[in-house]
Structures are given as structure tokens and as C-alpha cells.
PDB file of N, CA and C in Angstrom:
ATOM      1  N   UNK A   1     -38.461 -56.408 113.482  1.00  0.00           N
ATOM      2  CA  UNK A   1     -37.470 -56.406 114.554  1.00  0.00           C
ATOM      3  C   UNK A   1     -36.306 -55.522 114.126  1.00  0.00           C
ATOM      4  N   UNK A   2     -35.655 -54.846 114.890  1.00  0.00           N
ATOM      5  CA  UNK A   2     -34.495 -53.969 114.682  1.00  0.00           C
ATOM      6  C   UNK A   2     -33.896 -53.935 116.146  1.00  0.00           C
ATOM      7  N   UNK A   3     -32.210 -53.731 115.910  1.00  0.00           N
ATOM      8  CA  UNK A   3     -31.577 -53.457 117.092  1.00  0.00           C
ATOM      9  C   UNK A   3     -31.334 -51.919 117.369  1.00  0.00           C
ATOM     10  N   UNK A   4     -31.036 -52.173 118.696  1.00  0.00           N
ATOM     11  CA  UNK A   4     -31.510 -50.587 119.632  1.00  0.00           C
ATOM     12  C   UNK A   4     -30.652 -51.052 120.789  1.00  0.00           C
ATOM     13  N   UNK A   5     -29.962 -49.864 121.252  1.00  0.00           N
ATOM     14  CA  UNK A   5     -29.245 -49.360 122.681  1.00  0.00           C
ATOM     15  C   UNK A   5     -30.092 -49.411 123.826  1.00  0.00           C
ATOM     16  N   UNK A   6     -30.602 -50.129 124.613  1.00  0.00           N
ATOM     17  CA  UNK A   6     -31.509 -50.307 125.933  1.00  0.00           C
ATOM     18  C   UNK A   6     -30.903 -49.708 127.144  1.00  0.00           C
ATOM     19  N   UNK A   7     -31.147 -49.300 127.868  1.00  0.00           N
ATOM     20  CA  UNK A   7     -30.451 -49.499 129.750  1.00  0.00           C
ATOM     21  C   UNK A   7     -31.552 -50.288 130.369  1.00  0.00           C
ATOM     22  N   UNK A   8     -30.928 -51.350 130.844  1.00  0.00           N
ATOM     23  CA  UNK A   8     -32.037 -52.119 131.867  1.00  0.00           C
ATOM     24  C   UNK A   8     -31.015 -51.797 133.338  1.00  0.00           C
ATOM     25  N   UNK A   9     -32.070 -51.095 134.200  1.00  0.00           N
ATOM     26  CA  UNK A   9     -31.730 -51.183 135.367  1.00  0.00           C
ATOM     27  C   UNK A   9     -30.198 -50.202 135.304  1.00  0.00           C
ATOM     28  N   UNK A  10     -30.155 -49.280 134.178  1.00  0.00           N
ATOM     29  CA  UNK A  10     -29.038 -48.808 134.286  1.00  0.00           C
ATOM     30  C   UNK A  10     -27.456 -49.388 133.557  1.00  0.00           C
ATOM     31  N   UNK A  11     -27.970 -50.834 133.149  1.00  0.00           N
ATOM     32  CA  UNK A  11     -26.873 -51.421 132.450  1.00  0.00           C
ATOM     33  C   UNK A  11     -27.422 -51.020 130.755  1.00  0.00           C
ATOM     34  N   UNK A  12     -26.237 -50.741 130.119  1.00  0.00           N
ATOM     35  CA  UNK A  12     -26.637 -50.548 128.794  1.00  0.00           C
ATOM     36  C   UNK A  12     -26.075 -51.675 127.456  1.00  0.00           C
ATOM     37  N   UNK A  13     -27.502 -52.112 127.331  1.00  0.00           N
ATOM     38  CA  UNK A  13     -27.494 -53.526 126.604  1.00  0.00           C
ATOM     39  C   UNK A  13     -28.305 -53.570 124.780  1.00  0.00           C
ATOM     40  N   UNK A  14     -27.336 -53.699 124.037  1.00  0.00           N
ATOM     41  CA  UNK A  14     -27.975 -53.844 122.443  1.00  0.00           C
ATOM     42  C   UNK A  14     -28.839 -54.887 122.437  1.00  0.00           C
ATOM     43  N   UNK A  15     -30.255 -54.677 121.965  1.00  0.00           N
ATOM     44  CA  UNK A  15     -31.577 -55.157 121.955  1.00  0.00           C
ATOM     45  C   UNK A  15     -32.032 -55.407 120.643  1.00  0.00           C
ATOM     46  N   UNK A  16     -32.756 -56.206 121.002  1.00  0.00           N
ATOM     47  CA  UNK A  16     -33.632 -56.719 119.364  1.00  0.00           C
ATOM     48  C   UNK A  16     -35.041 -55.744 119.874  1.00  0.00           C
ATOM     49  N   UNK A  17     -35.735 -54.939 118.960  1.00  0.00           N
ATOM     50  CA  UNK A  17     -36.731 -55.152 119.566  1.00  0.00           C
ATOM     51  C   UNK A  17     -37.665 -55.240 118.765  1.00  0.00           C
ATOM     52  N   UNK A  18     -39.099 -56.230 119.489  1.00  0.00           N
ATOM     53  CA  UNK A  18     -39.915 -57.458 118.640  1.00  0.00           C
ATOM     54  C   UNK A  18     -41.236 -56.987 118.881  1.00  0.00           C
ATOM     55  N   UNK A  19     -41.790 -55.816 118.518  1.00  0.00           N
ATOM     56  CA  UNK A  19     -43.449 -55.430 118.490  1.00  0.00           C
ATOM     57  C   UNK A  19     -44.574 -55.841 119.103  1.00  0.00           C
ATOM     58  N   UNK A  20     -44.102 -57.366 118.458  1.00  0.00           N
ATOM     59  CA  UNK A  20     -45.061 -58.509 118.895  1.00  0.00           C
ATOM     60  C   UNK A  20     -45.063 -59.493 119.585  1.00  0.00           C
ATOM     61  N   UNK A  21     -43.767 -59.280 120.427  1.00  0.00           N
ATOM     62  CA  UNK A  21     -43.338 -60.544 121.175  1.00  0.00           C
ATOM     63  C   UNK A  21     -44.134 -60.107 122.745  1.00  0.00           C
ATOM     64  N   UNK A  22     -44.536 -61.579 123.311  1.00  0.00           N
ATOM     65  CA  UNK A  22     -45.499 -61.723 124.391  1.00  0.00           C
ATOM     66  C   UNK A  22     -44.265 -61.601 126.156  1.00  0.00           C
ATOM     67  N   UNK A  23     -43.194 -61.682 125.376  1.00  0.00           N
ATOM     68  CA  UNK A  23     -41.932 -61.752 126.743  1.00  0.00           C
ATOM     69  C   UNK A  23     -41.391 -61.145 126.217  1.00  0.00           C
ATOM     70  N   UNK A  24     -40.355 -60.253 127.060  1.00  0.00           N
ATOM     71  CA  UNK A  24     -39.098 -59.973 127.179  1.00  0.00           C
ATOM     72  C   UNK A  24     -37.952 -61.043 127.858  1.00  0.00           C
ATOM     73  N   UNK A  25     -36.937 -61.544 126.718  1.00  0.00           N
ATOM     74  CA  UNK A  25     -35.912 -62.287 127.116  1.00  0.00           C
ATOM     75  C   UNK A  25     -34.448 -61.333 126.931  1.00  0.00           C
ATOM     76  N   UNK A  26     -33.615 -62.021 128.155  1.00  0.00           N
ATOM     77  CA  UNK A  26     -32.636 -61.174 128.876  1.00  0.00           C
ATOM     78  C   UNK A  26     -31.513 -62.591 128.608  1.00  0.00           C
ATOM     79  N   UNK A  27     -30.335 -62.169 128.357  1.00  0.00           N
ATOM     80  CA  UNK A  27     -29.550 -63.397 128.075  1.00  0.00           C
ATOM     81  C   UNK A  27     -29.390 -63.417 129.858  1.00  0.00           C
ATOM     82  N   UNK A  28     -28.514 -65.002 130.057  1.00  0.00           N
ATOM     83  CA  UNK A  28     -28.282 -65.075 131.264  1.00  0.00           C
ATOM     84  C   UNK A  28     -27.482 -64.038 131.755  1.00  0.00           C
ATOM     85  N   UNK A  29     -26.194 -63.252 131.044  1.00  0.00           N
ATOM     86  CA  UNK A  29     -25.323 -62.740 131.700  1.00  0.00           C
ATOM     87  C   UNK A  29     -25.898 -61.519 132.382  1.00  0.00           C
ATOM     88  N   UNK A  30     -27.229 -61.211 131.483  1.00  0.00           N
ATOM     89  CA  UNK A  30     -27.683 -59.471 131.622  1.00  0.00           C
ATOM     90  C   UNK A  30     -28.591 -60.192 132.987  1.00  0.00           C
ATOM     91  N   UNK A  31     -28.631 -60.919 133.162  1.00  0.00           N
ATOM     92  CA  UNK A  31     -30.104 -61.382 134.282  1.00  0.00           C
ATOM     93  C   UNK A  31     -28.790 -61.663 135.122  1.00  0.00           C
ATOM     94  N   UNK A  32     -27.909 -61.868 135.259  1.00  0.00           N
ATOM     95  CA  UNK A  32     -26.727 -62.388 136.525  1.00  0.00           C
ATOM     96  C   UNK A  32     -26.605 -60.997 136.971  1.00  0.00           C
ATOM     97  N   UNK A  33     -26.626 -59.713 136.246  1.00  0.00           N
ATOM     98  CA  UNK A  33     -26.152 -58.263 136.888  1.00  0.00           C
ATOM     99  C   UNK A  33     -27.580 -57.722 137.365  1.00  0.00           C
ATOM    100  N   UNK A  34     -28.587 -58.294 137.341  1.00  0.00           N
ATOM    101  CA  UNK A  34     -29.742 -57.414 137.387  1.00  0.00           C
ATOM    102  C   UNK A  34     -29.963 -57.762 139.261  1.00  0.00           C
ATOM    103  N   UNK A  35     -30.079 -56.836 139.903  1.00  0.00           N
ATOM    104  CA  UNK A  35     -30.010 -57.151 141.487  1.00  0.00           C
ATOM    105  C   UNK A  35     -31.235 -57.820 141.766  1.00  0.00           C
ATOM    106  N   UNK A  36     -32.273 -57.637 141.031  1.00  0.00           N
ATOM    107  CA  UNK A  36     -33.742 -58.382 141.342  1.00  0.00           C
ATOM    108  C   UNK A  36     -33.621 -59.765 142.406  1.00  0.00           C
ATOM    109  N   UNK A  37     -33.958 -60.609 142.873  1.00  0.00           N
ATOM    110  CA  UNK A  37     -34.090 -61.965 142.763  1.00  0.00           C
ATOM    111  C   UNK A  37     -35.384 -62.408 141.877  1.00  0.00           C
ATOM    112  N   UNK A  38     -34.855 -63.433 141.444  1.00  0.00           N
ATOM    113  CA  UNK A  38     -35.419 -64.825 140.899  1.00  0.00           C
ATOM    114  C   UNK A  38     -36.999 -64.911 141.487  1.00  0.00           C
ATOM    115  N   UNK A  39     -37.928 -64.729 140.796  1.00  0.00           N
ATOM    116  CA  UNK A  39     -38.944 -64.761 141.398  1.00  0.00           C
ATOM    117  C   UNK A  39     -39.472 -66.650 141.447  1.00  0.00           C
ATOM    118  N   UNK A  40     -39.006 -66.673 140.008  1.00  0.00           N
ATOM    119  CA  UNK A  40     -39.466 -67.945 139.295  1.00  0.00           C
ATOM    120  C   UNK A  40     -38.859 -68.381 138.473  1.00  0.00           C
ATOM    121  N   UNK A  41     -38.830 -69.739 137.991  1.00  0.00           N
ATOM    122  CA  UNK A  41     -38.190 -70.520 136.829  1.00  0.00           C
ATOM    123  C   UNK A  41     -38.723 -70.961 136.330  1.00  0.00           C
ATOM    124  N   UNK A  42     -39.128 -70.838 135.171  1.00  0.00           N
ATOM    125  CA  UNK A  42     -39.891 -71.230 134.094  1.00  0.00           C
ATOM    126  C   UNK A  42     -39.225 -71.857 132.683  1.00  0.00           C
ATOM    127  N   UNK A  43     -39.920 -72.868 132.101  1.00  0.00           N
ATOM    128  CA  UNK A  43     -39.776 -73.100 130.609  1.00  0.00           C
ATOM    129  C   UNK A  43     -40.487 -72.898 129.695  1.00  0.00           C
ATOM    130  N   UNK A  44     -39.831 -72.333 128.620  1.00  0.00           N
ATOM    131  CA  UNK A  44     -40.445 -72.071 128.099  1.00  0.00           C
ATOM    132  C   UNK A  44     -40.183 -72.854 126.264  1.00  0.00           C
ATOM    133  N   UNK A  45     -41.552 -73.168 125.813  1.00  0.00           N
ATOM    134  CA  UNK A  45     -41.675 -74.643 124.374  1.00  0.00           C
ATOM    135  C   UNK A  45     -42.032 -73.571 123.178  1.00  0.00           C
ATOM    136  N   UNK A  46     -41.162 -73.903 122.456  1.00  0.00           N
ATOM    137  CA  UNK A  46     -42.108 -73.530 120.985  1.00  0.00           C
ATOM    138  C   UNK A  46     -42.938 -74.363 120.395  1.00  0.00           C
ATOM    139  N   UNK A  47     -43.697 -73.357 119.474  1.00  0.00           N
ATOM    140  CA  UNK A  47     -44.821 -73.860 118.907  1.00  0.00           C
ATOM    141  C   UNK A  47     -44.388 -75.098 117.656  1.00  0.00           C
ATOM    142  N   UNK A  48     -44.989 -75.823 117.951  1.00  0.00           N
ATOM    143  CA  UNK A  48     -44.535 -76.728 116.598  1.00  0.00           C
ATOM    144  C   UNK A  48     -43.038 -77.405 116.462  1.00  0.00           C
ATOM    145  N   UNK A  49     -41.930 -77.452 117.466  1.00  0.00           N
ATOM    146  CA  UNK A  49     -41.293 -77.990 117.896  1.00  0.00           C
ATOM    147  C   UNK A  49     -41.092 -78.076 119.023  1.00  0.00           C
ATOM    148  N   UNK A  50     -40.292 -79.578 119.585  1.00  0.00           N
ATOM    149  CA  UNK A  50     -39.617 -79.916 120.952  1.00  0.00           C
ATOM    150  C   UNK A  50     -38.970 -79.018 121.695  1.00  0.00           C
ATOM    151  N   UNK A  51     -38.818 -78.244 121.178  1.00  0.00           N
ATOM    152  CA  UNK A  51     -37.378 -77.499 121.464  1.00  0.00           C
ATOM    153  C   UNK A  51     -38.132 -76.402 123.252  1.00  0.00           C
ATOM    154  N   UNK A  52     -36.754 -76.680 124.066  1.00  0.00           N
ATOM    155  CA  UNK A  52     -37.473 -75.945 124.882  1.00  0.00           C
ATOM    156  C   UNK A  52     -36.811 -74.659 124.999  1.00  0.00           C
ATOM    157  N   UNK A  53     -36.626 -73.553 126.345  1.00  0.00           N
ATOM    158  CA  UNK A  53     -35.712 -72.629 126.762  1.00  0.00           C
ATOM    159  C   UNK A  53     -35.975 -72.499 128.413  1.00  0.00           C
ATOM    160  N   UNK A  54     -35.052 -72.659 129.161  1.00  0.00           N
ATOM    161  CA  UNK A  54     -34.851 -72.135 130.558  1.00  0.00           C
ATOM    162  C   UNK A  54     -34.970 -71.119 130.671  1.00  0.00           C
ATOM    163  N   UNK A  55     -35.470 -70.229 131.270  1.00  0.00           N
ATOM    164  CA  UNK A  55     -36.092 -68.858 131.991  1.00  0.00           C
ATOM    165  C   UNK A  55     -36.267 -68.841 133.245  1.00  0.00           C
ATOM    166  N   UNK A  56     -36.126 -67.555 133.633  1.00  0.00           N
ATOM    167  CA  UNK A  56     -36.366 -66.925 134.884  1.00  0.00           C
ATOM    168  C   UNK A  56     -37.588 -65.276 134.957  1.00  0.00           C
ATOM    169  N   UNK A  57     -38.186 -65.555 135.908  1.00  0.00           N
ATOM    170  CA  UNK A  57     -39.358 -64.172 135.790  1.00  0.00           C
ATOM    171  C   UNK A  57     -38.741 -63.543 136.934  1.00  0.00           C
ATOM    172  N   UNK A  58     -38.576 -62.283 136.632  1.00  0.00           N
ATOM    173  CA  UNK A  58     -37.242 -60.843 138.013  1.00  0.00           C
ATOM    174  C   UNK A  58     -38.229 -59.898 137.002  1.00  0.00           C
ATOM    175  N   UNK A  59     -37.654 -59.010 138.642  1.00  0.00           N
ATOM    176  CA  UNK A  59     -38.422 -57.608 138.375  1.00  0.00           C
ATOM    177  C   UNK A  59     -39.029 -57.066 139.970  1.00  0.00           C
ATOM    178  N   UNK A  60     -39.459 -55.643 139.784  1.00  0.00           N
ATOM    179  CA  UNK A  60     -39.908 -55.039 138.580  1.00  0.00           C
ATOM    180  C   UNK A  60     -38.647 -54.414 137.949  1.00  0.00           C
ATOM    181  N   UNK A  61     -38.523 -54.265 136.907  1.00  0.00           N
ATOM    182  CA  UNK A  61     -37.088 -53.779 135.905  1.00  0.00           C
ATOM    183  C   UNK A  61     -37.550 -52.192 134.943  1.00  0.00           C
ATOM    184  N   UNK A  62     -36.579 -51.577 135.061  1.00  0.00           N
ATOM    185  CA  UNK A  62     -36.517 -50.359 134.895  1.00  0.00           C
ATOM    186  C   UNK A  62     -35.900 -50.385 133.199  1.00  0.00           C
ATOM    187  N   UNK A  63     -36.598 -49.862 132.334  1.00  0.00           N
ATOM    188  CA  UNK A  63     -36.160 -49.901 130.763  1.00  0.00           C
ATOM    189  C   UNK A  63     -36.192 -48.736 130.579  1.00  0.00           C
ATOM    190  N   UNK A  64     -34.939 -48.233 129.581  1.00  0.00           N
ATOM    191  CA  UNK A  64     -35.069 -46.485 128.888  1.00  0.00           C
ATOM    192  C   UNK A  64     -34.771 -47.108 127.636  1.00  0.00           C
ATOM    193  N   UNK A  65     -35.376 -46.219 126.763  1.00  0.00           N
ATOM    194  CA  UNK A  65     -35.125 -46.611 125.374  1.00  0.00           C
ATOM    195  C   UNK A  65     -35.053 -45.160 124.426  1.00  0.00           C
ATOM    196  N   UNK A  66     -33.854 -44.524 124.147  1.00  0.00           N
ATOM    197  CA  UNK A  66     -34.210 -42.865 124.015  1.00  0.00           C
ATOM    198  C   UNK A  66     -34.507 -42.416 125.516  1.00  0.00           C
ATOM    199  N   UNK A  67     -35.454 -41.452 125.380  1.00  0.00           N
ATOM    200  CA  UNK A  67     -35.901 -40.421 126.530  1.00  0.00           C
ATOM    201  C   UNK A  67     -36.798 -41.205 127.443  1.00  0.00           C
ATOM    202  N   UNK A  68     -37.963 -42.503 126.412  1.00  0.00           N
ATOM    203  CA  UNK A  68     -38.401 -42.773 127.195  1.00  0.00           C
ATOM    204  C   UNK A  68     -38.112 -44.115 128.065  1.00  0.00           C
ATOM    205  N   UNK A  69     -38.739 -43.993 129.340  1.00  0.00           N
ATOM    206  CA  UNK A  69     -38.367 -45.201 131.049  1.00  0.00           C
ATOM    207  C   UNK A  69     -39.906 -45.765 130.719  1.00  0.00           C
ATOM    208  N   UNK A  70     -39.675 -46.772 131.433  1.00  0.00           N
ATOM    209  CA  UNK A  70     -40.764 -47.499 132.115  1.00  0.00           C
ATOM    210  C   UNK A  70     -40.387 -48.300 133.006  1.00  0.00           C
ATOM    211  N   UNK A  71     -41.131 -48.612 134.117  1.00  0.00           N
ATOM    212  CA  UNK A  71     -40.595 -49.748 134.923  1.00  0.00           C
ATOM    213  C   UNK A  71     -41.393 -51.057 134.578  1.00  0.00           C
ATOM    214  N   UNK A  72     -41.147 -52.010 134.360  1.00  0.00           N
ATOM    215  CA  UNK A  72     -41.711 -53.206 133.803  1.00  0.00           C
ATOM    216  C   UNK A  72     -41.901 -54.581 134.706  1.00  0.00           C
ATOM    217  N   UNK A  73     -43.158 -54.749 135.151  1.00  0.00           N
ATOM    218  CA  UNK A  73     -43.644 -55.443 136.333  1.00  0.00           C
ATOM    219  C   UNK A  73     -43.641 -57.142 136.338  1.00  0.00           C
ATOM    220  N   UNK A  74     -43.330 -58.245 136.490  1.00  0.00           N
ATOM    221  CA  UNK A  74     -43.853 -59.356 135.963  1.00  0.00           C
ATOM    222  C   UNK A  74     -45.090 -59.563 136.126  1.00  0.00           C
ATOM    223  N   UNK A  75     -45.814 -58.935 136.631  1.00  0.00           N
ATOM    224  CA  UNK A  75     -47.543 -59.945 137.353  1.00  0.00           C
ATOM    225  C   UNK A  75     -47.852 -58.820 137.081  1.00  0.00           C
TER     226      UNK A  75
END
């Protein structure tokens, strides 16, 4: 993991970024500016503990990272 300068949707946000991670998580504040709506609310459990996290699935969302974009779909 290493941090990196993102634009989501044009907002420019310091990122972890995780190789191997199966989601992309957005703190709430960056998901309050993102115009998307709320498709869904989801929780989400870790492995091997109780512990949960509140989520939301938005999109499709537009990522630059350097030169390169992608737009990033939920489904």
C-alpha cells in the first residue's frame, strides 16, 4: 500500500492505494461531494472479528491517477 494524489469525479483526494483490495472505500465526506446517488447501503464484517463498517455502493465514478482515467462501474 502507498499514498497517491487521486481525482475522483474531479475532486482531488490523497489515497491509499491497496493492489489487492476487493472495494474501493471513500470516507463519508468524499461520498457527500460525489453527485452520484446512493445506489445501496451495505455492511460491510471483517474476517475473524465482530467488527462491522457502514457503506454505500454510487457510481459510475470517474478516477485519474497520473495520466491515467477510468470510469469505475459498481455492477
Amino acid at each position: 500500500m502507498f499514498p497517491v494524489y487521486v481525482w475522483v469525479n474531479g475532486l482531488v483526494e490523497l489515497a491509499v492505494v491497496d493492489t489487492a483490495a476487493e472495494v474501493t472505500l471513500v470516507s463519508e465526506l468524499v461520498e457527500a461531494q460525489l453527485p452520484e446517488e446512493v445506489l445501496k447501503h451495505v455492511y460491510m464484517r471483517t474476517a475473524g472479528r465482530a467488527l462491522q463498517m457502514n457503506g454505500s455502493i454510487v457510481g459510475p465514478v470517474t478516477i485519474q491517477l497520473g495520466e491515467r482515467e477510468g470510469i469505475c462501474s459498481p455492477y
